[in-house]
Protein backbone atom coordinates (compact mmCIF):
# COMPACT_ATOMS: atom_id res chain seq x y z
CA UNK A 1 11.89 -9.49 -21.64
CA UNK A 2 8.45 -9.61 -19.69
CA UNK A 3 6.98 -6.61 -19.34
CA UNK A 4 4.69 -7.43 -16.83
CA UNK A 5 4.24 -10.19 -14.05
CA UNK A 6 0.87 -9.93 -12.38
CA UNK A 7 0.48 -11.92 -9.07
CA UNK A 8 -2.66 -12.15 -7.80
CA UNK A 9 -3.04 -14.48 -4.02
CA UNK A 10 -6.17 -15.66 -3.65
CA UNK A 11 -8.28 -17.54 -0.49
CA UNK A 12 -11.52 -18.98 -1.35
CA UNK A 13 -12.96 -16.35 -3.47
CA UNK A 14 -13.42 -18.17 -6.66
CA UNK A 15 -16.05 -16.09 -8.22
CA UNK A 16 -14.37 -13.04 -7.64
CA UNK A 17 -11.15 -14.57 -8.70
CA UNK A 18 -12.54 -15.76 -11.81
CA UNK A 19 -13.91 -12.14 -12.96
CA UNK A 20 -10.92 -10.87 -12.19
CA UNK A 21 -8.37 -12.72 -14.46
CA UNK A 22 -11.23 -12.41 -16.99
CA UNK A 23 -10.43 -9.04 -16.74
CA UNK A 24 -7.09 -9.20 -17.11
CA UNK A 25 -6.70 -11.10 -19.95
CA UNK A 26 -9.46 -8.70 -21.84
CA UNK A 27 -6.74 -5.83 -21.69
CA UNK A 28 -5.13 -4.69 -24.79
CA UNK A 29 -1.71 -3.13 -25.51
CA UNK A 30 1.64 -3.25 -26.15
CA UNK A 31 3.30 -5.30 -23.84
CA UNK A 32 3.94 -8.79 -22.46
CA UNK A 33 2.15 -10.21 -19.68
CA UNK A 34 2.02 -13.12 -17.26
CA UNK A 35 -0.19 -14.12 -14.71
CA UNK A 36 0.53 -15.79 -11.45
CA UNK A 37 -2.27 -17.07 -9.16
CA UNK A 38 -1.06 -18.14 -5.57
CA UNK A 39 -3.20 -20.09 -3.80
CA UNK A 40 -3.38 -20.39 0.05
CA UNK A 41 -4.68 -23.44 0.71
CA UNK A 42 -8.78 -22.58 -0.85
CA UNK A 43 -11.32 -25.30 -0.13
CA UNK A 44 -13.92 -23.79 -2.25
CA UNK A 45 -12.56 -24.80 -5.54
CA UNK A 46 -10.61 -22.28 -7.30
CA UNK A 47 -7.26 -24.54 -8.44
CA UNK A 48 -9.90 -26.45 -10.40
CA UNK A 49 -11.19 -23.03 -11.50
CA UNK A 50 -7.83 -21.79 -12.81
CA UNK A 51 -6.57 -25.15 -14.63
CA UNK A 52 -9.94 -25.67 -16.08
CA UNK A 53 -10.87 -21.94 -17.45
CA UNK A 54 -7.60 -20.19 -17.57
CA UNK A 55 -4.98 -23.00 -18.23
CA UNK A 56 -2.49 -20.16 -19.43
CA UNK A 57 -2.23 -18.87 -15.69
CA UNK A 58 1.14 -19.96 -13.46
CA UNK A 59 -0.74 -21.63 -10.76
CA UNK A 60 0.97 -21.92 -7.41
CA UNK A 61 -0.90 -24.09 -5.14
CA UNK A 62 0.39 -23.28 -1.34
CA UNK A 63 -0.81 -25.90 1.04
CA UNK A 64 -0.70 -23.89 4.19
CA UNK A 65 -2.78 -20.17 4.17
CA UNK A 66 0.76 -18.30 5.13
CA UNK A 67 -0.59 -14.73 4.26
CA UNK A 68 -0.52 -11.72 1.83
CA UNK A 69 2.82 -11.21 1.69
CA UNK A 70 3.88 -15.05 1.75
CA UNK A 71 2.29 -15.60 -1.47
CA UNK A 72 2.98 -13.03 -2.75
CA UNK A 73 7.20 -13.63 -2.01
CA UNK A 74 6.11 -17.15 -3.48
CA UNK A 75 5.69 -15.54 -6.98
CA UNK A 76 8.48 -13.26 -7.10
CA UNK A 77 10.79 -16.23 -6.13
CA UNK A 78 9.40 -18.08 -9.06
CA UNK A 79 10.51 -15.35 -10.79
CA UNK A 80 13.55 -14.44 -9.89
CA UNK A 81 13.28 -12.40 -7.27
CA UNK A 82 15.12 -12.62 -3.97
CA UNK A 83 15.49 -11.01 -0.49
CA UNK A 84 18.30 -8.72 -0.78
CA UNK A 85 19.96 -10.33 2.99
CA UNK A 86 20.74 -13.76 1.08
CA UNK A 87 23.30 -15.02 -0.16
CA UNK A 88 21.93 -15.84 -3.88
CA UNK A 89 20.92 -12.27 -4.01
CA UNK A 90 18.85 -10.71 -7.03
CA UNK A 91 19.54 -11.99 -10.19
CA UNK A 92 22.29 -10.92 -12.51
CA UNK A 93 20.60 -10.49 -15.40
CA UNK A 94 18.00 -7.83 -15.33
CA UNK A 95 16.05 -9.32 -18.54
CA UNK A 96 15.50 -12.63 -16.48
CA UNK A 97 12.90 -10.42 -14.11
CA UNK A 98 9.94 -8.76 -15.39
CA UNK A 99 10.04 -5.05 -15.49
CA UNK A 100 7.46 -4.41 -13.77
CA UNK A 101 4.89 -6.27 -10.66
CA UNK A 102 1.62 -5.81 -9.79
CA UNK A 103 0.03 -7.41 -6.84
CA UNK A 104 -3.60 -7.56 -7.49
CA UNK A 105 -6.35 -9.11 -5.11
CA UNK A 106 -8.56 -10.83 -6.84
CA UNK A 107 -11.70 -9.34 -5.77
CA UNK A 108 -10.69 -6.76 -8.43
CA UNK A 109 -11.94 -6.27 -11.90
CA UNK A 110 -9.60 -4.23 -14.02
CA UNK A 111 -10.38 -2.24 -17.09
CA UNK A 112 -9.59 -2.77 -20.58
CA UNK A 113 -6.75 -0.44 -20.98
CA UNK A 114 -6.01 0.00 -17.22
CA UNK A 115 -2.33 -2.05 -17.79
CA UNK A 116 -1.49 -0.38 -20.54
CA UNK A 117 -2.09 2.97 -18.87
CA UNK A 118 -0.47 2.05 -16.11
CA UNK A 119 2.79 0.69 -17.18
CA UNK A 120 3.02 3.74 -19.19
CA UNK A 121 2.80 5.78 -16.79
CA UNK A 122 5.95 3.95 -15.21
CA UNK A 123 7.69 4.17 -18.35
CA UNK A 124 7.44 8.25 -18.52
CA UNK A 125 8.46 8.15 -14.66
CA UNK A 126 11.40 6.54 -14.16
CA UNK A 127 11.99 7.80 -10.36
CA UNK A 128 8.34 6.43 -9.72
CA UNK A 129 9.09 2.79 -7.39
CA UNK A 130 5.35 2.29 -7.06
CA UNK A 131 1.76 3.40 -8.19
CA UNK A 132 -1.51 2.58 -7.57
CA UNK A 133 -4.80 3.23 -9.70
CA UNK A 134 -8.13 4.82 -8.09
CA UNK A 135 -10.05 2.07 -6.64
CA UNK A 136 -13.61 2.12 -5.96
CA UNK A 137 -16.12 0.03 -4.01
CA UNK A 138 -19.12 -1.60 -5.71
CA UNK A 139 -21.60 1.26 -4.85
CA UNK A 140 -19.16 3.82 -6.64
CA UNK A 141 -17.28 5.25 -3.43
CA UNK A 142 -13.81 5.46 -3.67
CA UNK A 143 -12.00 2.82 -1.47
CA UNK A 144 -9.96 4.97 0.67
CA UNK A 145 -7.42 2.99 1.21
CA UNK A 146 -6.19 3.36 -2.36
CA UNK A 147 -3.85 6.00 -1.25
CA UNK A 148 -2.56 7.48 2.31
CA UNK A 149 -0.10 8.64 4.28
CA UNK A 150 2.23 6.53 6.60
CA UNK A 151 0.93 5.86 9.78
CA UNK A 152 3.50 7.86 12.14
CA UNK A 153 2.83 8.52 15.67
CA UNK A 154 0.84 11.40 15.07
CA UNK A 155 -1.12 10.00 12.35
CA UNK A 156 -2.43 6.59 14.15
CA UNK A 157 -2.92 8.73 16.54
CA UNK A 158 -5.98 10.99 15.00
CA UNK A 159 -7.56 7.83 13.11
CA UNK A 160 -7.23 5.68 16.51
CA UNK A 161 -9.61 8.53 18.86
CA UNK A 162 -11.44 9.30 15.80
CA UNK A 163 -10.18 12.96 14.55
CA UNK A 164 -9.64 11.65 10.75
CA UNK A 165 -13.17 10.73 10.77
CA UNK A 166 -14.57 13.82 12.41
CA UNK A 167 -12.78 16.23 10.41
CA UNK A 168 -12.06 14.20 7.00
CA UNK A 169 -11.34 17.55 5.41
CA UNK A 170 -8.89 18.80 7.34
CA UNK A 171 -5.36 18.77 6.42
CA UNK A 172 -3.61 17.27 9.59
CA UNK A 173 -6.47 15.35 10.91
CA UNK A 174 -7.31 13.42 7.32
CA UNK A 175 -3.62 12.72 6.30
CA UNK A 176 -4.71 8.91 7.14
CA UNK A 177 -6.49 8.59 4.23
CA UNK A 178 -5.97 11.81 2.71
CA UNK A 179 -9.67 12.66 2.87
CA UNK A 180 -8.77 16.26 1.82
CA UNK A 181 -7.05 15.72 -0.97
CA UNK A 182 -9.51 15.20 -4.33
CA UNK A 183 -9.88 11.60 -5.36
CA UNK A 184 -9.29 12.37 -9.27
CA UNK A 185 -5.71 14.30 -8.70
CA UNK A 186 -3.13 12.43 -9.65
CA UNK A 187 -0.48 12.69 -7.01
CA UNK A 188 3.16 11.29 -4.88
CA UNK A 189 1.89 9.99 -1.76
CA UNK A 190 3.49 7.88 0.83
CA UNK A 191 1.90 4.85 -0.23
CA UNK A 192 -0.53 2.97 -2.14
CA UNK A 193 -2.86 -0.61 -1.41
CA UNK A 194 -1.23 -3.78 -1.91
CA UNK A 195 -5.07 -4.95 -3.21
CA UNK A 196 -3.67 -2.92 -6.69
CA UNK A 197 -0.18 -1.75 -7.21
CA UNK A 198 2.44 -1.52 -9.97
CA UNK A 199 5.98 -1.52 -8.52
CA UNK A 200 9.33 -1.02 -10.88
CA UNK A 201 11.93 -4.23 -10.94
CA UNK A 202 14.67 -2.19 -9.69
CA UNK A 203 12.88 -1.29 -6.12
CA UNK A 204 12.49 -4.47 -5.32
CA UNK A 205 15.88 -5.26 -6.45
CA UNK A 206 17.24 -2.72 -4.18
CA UNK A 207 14.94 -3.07 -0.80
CA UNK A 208 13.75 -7.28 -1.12
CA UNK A 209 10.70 -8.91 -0.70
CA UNK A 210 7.53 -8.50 1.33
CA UNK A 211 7.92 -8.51 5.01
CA UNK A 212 6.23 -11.93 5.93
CA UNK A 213 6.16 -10.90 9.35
CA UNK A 214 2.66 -9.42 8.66
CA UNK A 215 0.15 -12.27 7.63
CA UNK A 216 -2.29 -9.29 6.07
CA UNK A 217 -2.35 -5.40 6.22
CA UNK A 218 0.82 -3.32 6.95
CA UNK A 219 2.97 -5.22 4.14
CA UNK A 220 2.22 -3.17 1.51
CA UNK A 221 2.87 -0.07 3.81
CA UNK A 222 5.81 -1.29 4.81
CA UNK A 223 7.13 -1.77 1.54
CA UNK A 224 6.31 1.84 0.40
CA UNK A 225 8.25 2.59 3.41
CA UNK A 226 11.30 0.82 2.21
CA UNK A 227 11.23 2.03 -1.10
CA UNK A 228 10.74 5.46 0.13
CA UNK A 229 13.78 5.19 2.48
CA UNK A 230 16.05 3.71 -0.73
CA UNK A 231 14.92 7.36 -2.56
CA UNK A 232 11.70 5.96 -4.98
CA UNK A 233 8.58 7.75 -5.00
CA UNK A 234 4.55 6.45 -4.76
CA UNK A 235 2.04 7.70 -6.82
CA UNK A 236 -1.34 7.43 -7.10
CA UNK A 237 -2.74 7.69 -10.53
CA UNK A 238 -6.40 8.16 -10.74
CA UNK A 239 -6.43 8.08 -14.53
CA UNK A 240 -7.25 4.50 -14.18
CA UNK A 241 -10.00 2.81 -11.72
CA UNK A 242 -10.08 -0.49 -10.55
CA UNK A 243 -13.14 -1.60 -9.61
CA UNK A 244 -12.85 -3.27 -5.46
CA UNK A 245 -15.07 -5.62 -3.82
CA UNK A 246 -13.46 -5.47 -1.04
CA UNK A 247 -12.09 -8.09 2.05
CA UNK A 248 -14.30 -10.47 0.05
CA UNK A 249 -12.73 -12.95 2.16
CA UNK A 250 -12.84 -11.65 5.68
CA UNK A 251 -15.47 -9.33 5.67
CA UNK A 252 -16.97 -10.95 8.20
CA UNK A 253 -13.85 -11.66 10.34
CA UNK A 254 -13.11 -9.97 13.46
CA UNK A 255 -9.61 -11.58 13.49
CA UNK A 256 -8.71 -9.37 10.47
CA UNK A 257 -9.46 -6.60 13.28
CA UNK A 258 -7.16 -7.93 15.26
CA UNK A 259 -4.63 -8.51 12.30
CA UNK A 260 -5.37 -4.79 11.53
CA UNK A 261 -3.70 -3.51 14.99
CA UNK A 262 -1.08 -6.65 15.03
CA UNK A 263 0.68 -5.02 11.65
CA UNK A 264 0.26 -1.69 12.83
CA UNK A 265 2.11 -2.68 15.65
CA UNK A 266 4.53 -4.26 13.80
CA UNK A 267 5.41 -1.45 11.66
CA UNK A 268 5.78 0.96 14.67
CA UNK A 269 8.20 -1.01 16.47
CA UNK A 270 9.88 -1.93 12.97
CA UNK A 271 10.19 1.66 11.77
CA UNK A 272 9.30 4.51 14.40
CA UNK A 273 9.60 3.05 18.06
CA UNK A 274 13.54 3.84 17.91
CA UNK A 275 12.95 7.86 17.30
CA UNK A 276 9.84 8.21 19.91
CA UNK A 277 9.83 9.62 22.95
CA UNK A 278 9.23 7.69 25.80
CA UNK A 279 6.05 8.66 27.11
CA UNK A 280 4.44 9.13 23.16
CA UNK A 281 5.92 5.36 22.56
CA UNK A 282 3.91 3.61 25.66
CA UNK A 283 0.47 5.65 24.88
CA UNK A 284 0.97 4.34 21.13
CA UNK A 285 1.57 0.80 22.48
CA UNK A 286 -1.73 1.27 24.65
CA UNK A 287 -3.42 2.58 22.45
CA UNK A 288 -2.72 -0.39 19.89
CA UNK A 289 -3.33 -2.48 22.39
CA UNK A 290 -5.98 -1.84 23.46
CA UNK A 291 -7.98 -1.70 19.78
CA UNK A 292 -6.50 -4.92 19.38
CA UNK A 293 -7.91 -6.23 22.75
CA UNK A 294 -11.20 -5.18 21.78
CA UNK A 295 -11.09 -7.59 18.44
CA UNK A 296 -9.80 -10.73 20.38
CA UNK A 297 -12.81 -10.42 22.73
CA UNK A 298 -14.83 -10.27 19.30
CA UNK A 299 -12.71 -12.93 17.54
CA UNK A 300 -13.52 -15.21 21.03
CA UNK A 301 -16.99 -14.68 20.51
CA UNK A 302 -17.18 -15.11 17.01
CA UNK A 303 -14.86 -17.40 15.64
CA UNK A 304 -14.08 -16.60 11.71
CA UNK A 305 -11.76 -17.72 8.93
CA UNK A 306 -9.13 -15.80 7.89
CA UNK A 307 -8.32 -14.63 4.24
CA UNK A 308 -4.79 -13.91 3.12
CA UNK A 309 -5.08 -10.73 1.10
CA UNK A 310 -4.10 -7.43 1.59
CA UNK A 311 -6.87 -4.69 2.74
């Protein structure tokens, strides 16, 4: 049985990329591990990269840039896993599938026992669906992002006018990002990035794939979300940190603004626009779209590329 499949979607970062399953295959420990590379459509030569210095990789070769979560679902197919609205289903036999996923960006560099820590962790938590490691940005900070909250009504609410960032300490106000909470505590939290996370077999089993309706951002939330509603918990486990670089492919790309708002808007209508009062529900819409207006008047200005990996 496969212990671990790691997929890792990458978009012209082939530098990065290369460091990264470098990293990966310098970890030691007991267990089994493949790697899957999905490539959305790079120009900038990392196939070559992958045949040529790491011919043990699964290389998937998409010929169309469809997104975080679309090559991501690519992978898990290969492997066995399916949607859990089709007809085929998930697989019958459970030692076909790995036990365990990680989706990895590949502006990441790992650490030399950081898989084996990890997956043991799983092992001594069986009700954990998902956890993610600390990440942290080249100049040391942590990446926030590495562990929040979900974004309710109330919560977009205080990052959108700027409350989580004026009071990062405060309880209600920093749930976002959990700013108050300390970066080395190991904790559940609602949900973890999708640029490093470990997630058990049986979750996605039981909830499906990635929601391709999101091209990047919000897929990896909404997949907490899911797993959270089918009764598995998220942790964040700081006892191993992953070292981030960071939207190394659209750092420079107002339309990932704009794809920022477009999956936040997604998951509200998907998962809290039902329960929301009236008035609340068209000030959230505004308020979305209005953030989102202000990055298509930046995108017009300033036409970018556009990665497919998740935040």
């Amino acid at each position: 049985m496969l212990d671990l499949l790691v997929v890792v979607v990458n978009y012209n970062t082939c530098d990065y990329l290369y460091d990264c399953l470098a990293s990966l295959y310098a970890n030691e420990g007991d267990f089994s591990l493949v790697v899957c590379v999905v490539d959305n459509a790079s120009c900038d030569g990392s196939c070559e990269m992958v045949r040529e210095r790491f011919p043990q990789v699964h290389l998937i070769s998409s010929c169309v840039n469809g997104g975080f979560a679309y090559g991501n679902n690519l992978a898990l197919r290969a492997y066995g896993f399916r949607d859990t609205d089709t007809s085929e289903g998930a697989s019958e036999d459970d030692t076909e599938l790995p036990r365990y996923v990680m989706l990895l960006n590949p502006d990441t560099v790992v650490p030399p026992d950081g898989l084996q820590s990890l997956l043991s962790f799983m092992d001594a938590h069986p009700h954990v669906g998902i956890c993610g490691p600390k990440l942290v940005l080249e100049d040391g900070s942590l990446d926030l992002a590495c562990r929040r909250s979900f974004p309710t009504p109330a919560v977009s609410f205080y990052r959108m006018v700027g409350l989580s960032r004026l009071f990062p300490h405060h309880p209600v106000f920093g749930r976002y990002n959990l700013t108050y909470c300390d970066p080395d505590q190991e904790m559940e939290v609602d949900a973890v990035v999708g640029a490093c996370m470990v997630v058990r077999r049986e979750a996605i089993q039981q909830v499906g794939l990635l929601d391709e309706s999101y091209f990047m951002y919000g897929e990896d939330l909404d997949w907490a979300y899911r797993m959270h509603q089918a009764g598995w918990k998220t942790y964040y486990y700081p006892a191993v940190t992953v070292r981030h670089v960071k939207r190394a492919a659209s750092r420079h790309s107002p339309r990932a603004q704009m794809e920022f708002y477009r999956a936040m808007r997604i998951f509200y209508i998907k998962h809290y626009a039902s329960s929301t009062p009236r008035l609340l529900h068209w000030l959230v819409l505004l308020g979305i779209g209005l953030r989102s207006g202000f990055a298509k008047i930046q995108l017009a200005l300033s036409p970018p590329r556009l990665t497919g990996q998740s935040g």
